[in-house]
Protein backbone atom coordinates (compact mmCIF):
# COMPACT_ATOMS: atom_id res chain seq x y z
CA UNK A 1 0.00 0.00 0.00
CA UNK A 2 3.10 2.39 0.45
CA UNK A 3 3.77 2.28 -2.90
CA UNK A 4 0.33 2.66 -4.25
CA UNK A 5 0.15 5.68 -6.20
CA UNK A 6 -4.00 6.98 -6.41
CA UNK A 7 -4.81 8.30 -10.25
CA UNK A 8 -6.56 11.11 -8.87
CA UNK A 9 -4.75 12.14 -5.75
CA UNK A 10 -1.65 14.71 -6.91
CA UNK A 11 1.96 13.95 -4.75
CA UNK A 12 0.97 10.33 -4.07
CA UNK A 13 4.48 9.01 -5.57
CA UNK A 14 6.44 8.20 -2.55
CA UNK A 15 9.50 9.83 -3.62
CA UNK A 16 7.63 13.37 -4.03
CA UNK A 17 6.14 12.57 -0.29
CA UNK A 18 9.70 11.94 1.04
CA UNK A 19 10.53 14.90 -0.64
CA UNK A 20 8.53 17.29 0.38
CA UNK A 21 8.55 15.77 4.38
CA UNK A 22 12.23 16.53 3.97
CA UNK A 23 12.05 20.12 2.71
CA UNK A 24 9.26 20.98 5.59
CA UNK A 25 11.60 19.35 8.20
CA UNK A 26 9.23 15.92 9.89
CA UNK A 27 9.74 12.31 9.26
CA UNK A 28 6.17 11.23 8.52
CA UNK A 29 2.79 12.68 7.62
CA UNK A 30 1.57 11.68 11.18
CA UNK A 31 3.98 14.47 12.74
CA UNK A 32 1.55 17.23 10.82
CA UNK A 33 -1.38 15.83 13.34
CA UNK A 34 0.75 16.66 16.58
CA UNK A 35 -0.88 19.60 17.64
CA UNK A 36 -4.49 17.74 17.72
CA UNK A 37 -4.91 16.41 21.45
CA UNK A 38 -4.05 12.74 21.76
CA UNK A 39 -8.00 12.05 23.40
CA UNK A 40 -8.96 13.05 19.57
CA UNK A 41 -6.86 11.04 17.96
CA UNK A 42 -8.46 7.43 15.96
CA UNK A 43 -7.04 4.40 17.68
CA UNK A 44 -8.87 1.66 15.97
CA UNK A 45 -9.71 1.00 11.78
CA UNK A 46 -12.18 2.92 10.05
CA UNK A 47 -15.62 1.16 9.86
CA UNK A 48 -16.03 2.17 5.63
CA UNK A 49 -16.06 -0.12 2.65
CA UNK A 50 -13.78 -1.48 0.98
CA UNK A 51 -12.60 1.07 -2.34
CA UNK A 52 -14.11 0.47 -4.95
CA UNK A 53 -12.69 1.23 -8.77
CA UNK A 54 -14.24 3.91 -10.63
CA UNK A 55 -16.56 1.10 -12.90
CA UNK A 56 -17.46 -0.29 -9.72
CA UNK A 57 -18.76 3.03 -8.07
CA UNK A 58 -20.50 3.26 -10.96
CA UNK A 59 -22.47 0.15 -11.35
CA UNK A 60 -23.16 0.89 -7.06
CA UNK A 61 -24.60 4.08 -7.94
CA UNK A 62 -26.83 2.91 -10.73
CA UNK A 63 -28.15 0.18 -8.85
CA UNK A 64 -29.37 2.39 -5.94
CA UNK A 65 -31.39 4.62 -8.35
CA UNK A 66 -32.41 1.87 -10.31
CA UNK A 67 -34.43 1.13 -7.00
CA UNK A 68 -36.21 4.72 -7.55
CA UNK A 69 -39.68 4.99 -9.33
CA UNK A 70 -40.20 8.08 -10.84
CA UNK A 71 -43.36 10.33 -11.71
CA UNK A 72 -43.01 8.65 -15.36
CA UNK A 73 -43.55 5.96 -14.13
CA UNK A 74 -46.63 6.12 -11.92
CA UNK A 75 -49.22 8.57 -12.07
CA UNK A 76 -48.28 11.22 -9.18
CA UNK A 77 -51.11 12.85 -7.05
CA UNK A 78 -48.05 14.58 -4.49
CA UNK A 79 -47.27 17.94 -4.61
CA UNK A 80 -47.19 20.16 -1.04
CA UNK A 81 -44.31 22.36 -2.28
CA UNK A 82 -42.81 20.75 -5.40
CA UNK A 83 -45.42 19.81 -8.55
CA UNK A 84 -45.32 17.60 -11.20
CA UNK A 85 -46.01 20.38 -14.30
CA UNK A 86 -45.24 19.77 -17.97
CA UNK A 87 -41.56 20.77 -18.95
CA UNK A 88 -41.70 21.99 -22.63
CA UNK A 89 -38.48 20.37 -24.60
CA UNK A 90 -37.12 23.92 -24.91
CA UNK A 91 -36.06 24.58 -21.55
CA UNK A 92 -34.39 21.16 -21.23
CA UNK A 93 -32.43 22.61 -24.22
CA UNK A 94 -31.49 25.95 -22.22
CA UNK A 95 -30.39 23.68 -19.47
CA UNK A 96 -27.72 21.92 -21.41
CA UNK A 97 -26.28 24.74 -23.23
CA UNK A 98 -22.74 24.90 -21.78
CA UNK A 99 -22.50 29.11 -21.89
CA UNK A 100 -25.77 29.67 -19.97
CA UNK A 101 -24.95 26.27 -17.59
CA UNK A 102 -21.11 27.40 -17.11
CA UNK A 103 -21.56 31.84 -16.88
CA UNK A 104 -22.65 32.09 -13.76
CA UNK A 105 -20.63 35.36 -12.58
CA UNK A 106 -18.20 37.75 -14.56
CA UNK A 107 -18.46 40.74 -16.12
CA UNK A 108 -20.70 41.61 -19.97
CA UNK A 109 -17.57 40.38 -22.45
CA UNK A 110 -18.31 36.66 -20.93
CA UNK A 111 -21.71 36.29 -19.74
CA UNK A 112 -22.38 34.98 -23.52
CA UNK A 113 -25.65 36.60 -23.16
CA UNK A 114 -26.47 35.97 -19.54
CA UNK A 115 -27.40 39.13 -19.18
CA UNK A 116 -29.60 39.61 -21.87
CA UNK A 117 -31.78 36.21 -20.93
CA UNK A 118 -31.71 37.50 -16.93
CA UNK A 119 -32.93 40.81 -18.29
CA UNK A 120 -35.67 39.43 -20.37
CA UNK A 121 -36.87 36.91 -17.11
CA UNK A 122 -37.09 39.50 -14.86
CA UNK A 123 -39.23 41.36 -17.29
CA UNK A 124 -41.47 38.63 -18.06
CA UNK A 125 -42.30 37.98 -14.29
CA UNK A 126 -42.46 41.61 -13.44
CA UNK A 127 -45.53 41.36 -15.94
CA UNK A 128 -47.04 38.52 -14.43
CA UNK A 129 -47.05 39.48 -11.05
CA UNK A 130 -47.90 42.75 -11.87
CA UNK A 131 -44.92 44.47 -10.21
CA UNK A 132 -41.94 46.82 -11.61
CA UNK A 133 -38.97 45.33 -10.54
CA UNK A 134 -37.85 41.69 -10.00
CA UNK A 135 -34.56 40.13 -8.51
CA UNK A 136 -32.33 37.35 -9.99
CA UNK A 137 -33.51 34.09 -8.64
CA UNK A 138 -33.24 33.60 -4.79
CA UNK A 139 -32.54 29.50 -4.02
CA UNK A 140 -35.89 28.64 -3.01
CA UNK A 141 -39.42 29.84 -2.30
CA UNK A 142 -37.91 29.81 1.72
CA UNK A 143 -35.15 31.76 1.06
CA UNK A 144 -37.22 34.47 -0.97
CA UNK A 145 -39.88 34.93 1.86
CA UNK A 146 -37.50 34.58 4.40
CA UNK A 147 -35.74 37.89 2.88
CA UNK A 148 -38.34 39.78 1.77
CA UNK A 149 -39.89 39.94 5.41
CA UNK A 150 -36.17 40.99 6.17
CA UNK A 151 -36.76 43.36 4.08
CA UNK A 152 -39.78 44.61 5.31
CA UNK A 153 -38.45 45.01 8.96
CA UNK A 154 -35.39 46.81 7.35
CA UNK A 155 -38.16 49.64 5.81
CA UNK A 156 -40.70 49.88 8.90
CA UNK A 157 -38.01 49.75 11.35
CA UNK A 158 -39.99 47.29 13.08
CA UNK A 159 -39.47 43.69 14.38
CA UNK A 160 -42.38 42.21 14.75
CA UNK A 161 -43.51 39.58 11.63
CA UNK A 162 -47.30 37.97 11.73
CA UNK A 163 -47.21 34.34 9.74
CA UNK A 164 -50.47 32.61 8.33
CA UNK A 165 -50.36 29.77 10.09
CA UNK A 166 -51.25 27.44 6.64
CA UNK A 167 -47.78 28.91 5.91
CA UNK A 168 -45.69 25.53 4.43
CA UNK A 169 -44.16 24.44 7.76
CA UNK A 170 -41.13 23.87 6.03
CA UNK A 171 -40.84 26.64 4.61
CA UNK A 172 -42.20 28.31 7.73
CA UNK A 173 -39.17 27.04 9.83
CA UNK A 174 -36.48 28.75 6.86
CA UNK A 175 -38.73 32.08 7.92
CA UNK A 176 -37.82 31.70 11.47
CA UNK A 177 -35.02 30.55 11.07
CA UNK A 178 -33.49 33.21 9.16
CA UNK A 179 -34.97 35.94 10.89
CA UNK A 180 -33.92 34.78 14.01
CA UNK A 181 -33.18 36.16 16.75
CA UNK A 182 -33.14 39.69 15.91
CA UNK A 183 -37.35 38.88 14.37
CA UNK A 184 -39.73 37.94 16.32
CA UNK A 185 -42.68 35.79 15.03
CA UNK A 186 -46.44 34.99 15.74
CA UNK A 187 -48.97 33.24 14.21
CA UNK A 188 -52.21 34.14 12.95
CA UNK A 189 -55.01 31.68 13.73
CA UNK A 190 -57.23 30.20 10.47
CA UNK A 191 -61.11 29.00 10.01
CA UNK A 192 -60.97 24.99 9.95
CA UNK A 193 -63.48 24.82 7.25
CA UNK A 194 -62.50 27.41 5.12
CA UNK A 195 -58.90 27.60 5.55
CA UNK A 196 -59.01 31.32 5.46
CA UNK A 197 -57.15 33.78 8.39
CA UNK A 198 -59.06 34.75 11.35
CA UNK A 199 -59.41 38.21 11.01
CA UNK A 200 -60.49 38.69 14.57
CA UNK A 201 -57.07 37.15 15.64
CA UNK A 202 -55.54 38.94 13.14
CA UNK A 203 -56.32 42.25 14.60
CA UNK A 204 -55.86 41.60 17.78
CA UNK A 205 -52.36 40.62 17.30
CA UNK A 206 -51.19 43.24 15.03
CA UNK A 207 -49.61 46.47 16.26
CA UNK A 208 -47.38 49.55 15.97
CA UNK A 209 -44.36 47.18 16.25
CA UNK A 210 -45.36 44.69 13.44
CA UNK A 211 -43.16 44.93 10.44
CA UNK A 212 -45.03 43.10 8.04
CA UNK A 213 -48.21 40.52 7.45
CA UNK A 214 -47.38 37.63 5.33
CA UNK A 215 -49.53 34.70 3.86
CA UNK A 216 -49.49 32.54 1.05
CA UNK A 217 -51.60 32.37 -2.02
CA UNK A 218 -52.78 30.02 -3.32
CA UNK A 219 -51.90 28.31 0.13
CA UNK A 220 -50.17 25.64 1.17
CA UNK A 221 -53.46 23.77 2.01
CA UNK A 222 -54.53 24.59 -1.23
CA UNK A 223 -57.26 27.03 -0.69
CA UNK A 224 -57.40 30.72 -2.24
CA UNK A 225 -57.47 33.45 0.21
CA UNK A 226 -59.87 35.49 -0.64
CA UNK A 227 -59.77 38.54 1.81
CA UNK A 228 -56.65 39.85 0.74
CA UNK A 229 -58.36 43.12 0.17
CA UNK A 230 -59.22 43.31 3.84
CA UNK A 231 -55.75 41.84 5.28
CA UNK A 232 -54.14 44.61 3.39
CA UNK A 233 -56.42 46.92 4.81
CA UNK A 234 -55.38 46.00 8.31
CA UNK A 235 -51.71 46.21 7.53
CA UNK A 236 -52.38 50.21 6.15
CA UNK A 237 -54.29 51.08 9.34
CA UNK A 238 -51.13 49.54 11.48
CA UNK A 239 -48.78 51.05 8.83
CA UNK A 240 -47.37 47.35 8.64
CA UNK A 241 -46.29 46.22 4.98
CA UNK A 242 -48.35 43.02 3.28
CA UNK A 243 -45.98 40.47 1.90
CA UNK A 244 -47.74 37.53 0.11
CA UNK A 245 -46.31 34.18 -1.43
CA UNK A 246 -47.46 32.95 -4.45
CA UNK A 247 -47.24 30.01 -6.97
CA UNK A 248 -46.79 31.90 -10.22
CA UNK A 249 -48.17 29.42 -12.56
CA UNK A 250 -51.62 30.18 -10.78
CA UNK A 251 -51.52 33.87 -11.98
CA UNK A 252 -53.43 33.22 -15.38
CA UNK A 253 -56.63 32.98 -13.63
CA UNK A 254 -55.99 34.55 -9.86
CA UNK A 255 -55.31 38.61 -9.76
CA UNK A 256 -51.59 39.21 -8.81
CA UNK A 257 -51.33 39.87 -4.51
CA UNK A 258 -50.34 43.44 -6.35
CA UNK A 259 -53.87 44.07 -6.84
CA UNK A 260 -55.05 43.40 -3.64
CA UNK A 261 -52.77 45.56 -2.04
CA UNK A 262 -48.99 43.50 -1.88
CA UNK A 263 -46.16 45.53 -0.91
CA UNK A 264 -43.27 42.91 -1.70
CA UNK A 265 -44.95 39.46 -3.50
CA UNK A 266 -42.75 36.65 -3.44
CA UNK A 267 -43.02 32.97 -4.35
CA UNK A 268 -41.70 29.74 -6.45
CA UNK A 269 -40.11 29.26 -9.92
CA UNK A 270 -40.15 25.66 -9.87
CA UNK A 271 -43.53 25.46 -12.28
CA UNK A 272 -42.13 27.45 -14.83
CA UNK A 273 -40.20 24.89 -16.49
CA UNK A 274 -38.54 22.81 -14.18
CA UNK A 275 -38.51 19.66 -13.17
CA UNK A 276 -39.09 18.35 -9.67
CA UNK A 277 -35.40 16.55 -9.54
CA UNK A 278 -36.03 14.94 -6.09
CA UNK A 279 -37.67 17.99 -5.06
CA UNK A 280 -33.94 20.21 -6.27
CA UNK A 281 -35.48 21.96 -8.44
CA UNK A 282 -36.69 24.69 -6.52
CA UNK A 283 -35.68 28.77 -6.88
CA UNK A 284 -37.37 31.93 -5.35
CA UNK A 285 -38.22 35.14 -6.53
CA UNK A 286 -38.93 38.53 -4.78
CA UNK A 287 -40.99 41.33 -6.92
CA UNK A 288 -41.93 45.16 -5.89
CA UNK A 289 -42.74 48.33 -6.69
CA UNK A 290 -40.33 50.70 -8.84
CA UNK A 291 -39.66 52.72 -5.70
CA UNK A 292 -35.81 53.68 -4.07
CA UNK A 293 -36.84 52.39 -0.60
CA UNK A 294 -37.55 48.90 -1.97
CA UNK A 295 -35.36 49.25 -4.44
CA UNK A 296 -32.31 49.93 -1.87
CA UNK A 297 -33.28 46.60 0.18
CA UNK A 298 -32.62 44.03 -2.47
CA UNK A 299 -30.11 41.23 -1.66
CA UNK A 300 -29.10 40.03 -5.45
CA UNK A 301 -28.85 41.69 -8.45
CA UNK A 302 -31.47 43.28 -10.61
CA UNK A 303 -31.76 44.13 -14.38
CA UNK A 304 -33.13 46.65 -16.21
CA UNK A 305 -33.48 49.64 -18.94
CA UNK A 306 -31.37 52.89 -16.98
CA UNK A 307 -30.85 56.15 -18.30
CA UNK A 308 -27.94 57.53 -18.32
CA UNK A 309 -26.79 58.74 -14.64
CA UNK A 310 -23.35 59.97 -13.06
CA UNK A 311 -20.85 57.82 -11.35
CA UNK A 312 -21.95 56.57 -8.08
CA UNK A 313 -26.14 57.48 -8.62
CA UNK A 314 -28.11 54.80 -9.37
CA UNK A 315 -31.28 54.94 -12.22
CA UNK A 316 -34.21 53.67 -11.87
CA UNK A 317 -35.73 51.46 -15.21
CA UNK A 318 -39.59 51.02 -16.12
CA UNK A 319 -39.14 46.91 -15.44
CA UNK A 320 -36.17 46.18 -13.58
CA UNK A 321 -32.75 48.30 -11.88
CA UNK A 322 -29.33 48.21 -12.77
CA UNK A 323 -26.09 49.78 -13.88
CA UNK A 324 -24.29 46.86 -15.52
CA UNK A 325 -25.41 44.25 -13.02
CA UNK A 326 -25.10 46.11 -9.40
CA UNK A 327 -24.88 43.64 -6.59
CA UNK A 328 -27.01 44.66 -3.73
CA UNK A 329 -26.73 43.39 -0.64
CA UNK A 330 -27.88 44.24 3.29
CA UNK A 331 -25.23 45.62 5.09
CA UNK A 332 -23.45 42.48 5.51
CA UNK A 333 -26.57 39.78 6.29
CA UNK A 334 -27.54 38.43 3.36
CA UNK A 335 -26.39 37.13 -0.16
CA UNK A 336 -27.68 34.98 -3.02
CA UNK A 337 -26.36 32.54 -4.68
CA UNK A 338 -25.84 32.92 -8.57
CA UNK A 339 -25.89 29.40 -9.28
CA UNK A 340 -29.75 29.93 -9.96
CA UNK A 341 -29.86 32.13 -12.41
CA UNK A 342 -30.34 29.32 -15.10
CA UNK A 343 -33.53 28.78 -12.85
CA UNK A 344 -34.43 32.48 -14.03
CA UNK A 345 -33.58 31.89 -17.69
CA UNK A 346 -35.55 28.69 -17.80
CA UNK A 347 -38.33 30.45 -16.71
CA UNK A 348 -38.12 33.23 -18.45
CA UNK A 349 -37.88 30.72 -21.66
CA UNK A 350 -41.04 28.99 -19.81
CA UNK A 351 -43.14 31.94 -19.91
CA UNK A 352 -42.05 33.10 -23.70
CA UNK A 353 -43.21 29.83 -24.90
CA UNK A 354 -46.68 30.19 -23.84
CA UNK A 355 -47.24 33.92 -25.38
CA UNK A 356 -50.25 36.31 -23.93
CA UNK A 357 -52.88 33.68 -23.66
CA UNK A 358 -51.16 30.69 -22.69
CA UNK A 359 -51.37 31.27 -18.69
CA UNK A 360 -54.80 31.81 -18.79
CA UNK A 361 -55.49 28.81 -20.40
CA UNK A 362 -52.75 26.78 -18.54
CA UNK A 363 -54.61 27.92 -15.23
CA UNK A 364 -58.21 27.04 -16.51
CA UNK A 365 -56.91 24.13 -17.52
CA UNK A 366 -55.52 22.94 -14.29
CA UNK A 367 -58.95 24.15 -12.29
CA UNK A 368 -60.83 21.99 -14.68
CA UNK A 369 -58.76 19.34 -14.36
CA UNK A 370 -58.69 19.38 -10.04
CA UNK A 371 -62.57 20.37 -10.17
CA UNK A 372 -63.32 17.09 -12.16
CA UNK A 373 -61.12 14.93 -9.82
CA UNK A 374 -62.96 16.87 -6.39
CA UNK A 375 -66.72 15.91 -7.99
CA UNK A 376 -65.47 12.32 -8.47
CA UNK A 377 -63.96 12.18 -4.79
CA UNK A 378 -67.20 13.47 -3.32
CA UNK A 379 -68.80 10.48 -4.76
CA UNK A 380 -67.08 7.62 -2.82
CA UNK A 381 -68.18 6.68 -0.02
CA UNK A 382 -66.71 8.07 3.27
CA UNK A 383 -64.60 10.66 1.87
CA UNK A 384 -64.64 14.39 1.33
CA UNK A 385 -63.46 15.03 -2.07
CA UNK A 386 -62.01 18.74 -0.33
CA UNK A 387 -62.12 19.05 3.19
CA UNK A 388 -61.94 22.89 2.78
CA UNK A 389 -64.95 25.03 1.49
CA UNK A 390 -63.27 27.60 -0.05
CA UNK A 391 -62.45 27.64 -3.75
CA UNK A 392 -59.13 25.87 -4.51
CA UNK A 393 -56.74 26.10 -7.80
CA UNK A 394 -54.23 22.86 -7.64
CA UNK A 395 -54.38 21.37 -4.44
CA UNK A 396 -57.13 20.45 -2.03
CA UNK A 397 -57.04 18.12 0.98
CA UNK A 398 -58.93 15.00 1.03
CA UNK A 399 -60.72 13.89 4.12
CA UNK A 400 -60.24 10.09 4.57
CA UNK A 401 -61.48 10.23 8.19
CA UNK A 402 -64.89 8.35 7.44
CA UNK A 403 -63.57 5.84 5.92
CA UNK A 404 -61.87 4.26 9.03
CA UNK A 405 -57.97 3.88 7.20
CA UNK A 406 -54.81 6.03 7.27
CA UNK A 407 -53.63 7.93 5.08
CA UNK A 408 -50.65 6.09 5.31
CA UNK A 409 -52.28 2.53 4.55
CA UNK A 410 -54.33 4.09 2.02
CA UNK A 411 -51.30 5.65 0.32
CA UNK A 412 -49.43 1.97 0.66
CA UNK A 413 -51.89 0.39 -1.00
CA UNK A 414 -52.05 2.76 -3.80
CA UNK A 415 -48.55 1.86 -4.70
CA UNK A 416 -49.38 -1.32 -5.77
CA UNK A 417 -52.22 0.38 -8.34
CA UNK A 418 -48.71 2.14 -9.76
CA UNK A 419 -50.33 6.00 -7.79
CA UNK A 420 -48.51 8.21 -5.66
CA UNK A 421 -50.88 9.39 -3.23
CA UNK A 422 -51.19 12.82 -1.65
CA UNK A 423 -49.31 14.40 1.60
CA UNK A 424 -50.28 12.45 4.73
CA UNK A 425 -51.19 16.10 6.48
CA UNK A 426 -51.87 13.91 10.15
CA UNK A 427 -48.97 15.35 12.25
CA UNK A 428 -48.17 18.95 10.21
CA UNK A 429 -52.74 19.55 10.73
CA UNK A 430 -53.83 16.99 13.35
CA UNK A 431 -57.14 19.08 13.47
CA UNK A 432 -57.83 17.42 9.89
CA UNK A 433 -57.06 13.94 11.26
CA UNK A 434 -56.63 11.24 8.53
CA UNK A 435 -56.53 13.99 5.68
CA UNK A 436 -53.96 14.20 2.20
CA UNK A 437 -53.27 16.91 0.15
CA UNK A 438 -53.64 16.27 -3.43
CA UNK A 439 -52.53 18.05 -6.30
CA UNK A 440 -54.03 17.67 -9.77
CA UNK A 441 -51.87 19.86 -12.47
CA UNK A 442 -52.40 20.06 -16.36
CA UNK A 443 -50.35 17.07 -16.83
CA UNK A 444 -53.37 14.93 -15.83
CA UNK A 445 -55.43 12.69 -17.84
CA UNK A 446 -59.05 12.02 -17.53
CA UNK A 447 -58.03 8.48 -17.49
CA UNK A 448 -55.24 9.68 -14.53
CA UNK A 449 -58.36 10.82 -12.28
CA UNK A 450 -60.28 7.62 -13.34
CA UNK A 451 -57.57 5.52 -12.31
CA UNK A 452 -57.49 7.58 -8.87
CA UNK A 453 -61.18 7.31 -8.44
CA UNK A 454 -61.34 3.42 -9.33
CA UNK A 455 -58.20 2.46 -6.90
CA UNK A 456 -59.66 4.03 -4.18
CA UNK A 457 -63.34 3.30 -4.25
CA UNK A 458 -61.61 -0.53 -4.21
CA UNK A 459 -59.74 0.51 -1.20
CA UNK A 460 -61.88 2.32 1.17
CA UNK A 461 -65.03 -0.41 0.03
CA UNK A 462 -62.76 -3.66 0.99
């Protein structure tokens, strides 16, 4: 083993180890490790596998996945923060091409057009979410929220942040989490069988210290808030900002949160054009008004048509703000990550390919689609095709609690019908009980929902 010399491991050769042990002045490798205590120190074998050559990792690596059955494969009912939506063949194509995949930082003369496709992104989801100015991708819906309610404390000078509490509770704990310690959080109460906030609790927890409101919308439940108008109106009397997440590809047929009063709207790219990638494909935007305050808050860089301004001012763009790609950052808290700005360019291509009309009919599409499946639900017996009465757009939760099974056993058994059932909501909502969250997208059949229907009217009847 001395004289084993690794392909990939540089100054392996024994006489270049010798060597260079003999220039620094110690006999062995083992005298570099002398200033870790002797407690520390390893004094049995490593527990690991044996090596393995590089065609060996290789057939290891393919045999674990090959255990994996993916959405292709079986019909998939699961969404809950990362849904199965069709990926047109173009954006595939963006993702391969070596000078968007490789550019990630650098200045105009190598971005290869980076700049250009960023520019164009931002402008097509400033237009969606009817807001002026948009940021280069955050790295996930968490991360986006998480800042823009930093932001929002940053502008009131305030510290207190009120949560929906149908936030995500993932995503709930990267809120907390990030604002923490110097936020504090509380947590608005919601109707059981409507899923909407509790406006009572709601105003008797806001006050002259709260920074911002924030809720999601479409929500994590499913349901569509519909007294945004009035939350918004409660935030203006407190002079508290309204920040509201949203899943964009919902925006064809739901008004922005800008038109019910949104000061920052933030959300997910992942349905414009990605795919779900073990739940990796994920990245966040944040969106605002053309205004210097907001403008001055930003964490990543924006893009945009400027005049022309003197060194060291800043101009201000009708979609988007720059001066050749200015980072902006808060004063030494937060950055972004520019590895997902090909998650902005895929989008961007996502939302080119479907021209004026094609959200609007992507959205009715998908309400059809998950108002079809609900009717069929209601019709089995012991279940609650949507638990919530409020109008829904993707998801919906499906109440399994008359039927006197688990969600768990009834998502087991729907393996074996080749179905992916919905999130088992039991311990994130006890107060549902034995409830799922389902999501029904465009990429459903009428034969998908059939399928659905059929397996389990066979499993909650036997």
């Amino acid at each position: 083993m001395k004289n084993k010399v690794h392909p990939y491991i540089p100054n392996m050769v024994p006489e270049v180890k010798e060597d260079m042990l003999k220039e620094i002045g110690v006999p062995s490798v083992m005298e570099l490790y002398s200033c870790i205590p002797e407690e520390l120190h390893l004094k049995n074998e490593m527990n690991i596998p044996k090596a393995l050559t590089e065609y060996e990792l290789r057939r290891h690596i393919e045999g674990l996945l090959n255990k994996n059955v993916s959405a292709d494969e079986y019909i998939n009912f699961l969404g809950a923060g990362c849904w199965q939506h069709f990926v047109p063949a173009v954006c595939d194509e963006v993702n391969q091409r070596s000078e968007f995949l490789t550019a990630y930082a650098g200045e105009p003369y190598e971005d290869h057009g980076r700049y250009q496709a960023l520019f164009e992104y931002q402008s097509l989801l400033a237009e969606l979410v009817d807001m002026d100015v948009v940021n280069v991708p955050t790295f996930d819906w968490g991360q986006a929220a998480a800042t823009s309610l930093r932001m929002a404390a940053r502008l009131t000078g305030r510290k207190k942040i009120l949560l929906a509490s149908t936030v995500a509770p993932e995503r709930m704990k990267i809120i907390v989490n990030y604002g923490s310690p110097e936020l504090d959080f509380d947590f608005v109460d919601f109707e059981k069988d409507t899923g909407l906030l509790d406006m009572k609790d709601l105003k008797a927890k806001i006050s002259d210290e709260t920074a911002a409101i924030y809720f999601e919308n479409p929500s994590y439940l499913g349901f569509i808030e519909s007294q945004g108008a009035e939350i918004s109106e409660v935030a203006r009397e407190n002079e508290a900002l309204l920040v509201v997440g949203v899943d964009p590809i919902s925006l064809g047929v739901l008004a922005p949160p800008s038109q019910y009063g949104a000061d920052i709207v933030c959300g997910d790219l992942q349905p414009l054009g990605m795919h779900m990638n073990y739940s990796g494909g994920q990245a966040g935007f944040i969106a605002t008004r053309d205004e210097e305050k907001f403008i001055n808050e930003y964490p990543s860089r924006l893009f945009g048509i400027v005049p022309t301004v003197k060194e060291g001012e800043y101009g201000f763009g009708d979609v988007a703000y720059d001066r050749t790609s200015f980072a902006l950052r808060e004063k030494g808290k937060e950055s972004v990550g520019t590895q997902t700005a090909l998650w902005g360019i895929t989008a961007g291509v996502y939302l080119s390919l479907l021209g004026p009309n094609g959200m609007y009919e992507l959205g009715q599409a998908i309400m059809q689609n998950s108002q079809y499946a609900v009717k069929q639900l209601n019709k089995l017996p012991g279940v609650k095709g949507s638990r919530l009465t409020s109008p829904f757009f993707k998801e919906f939760i499906i109440d399994f609690n008359d039927t006197g099974l688990s969600v768990e056993t009834i998502n087991k058994k729907l393996l074996d019908q080749k179905i992916f059932g919905g999130k088992d909501l039991s311990k994130e909502f006890p107060e549902y009980g034995q409830s799922a969250l389902y999501c029904v997208t465009e990429v459903h059949t009428k034969d998908d929902i059939d399928h659905l229907i059929t397996s389990l009217q066979e499993i909650v009847t036997n």
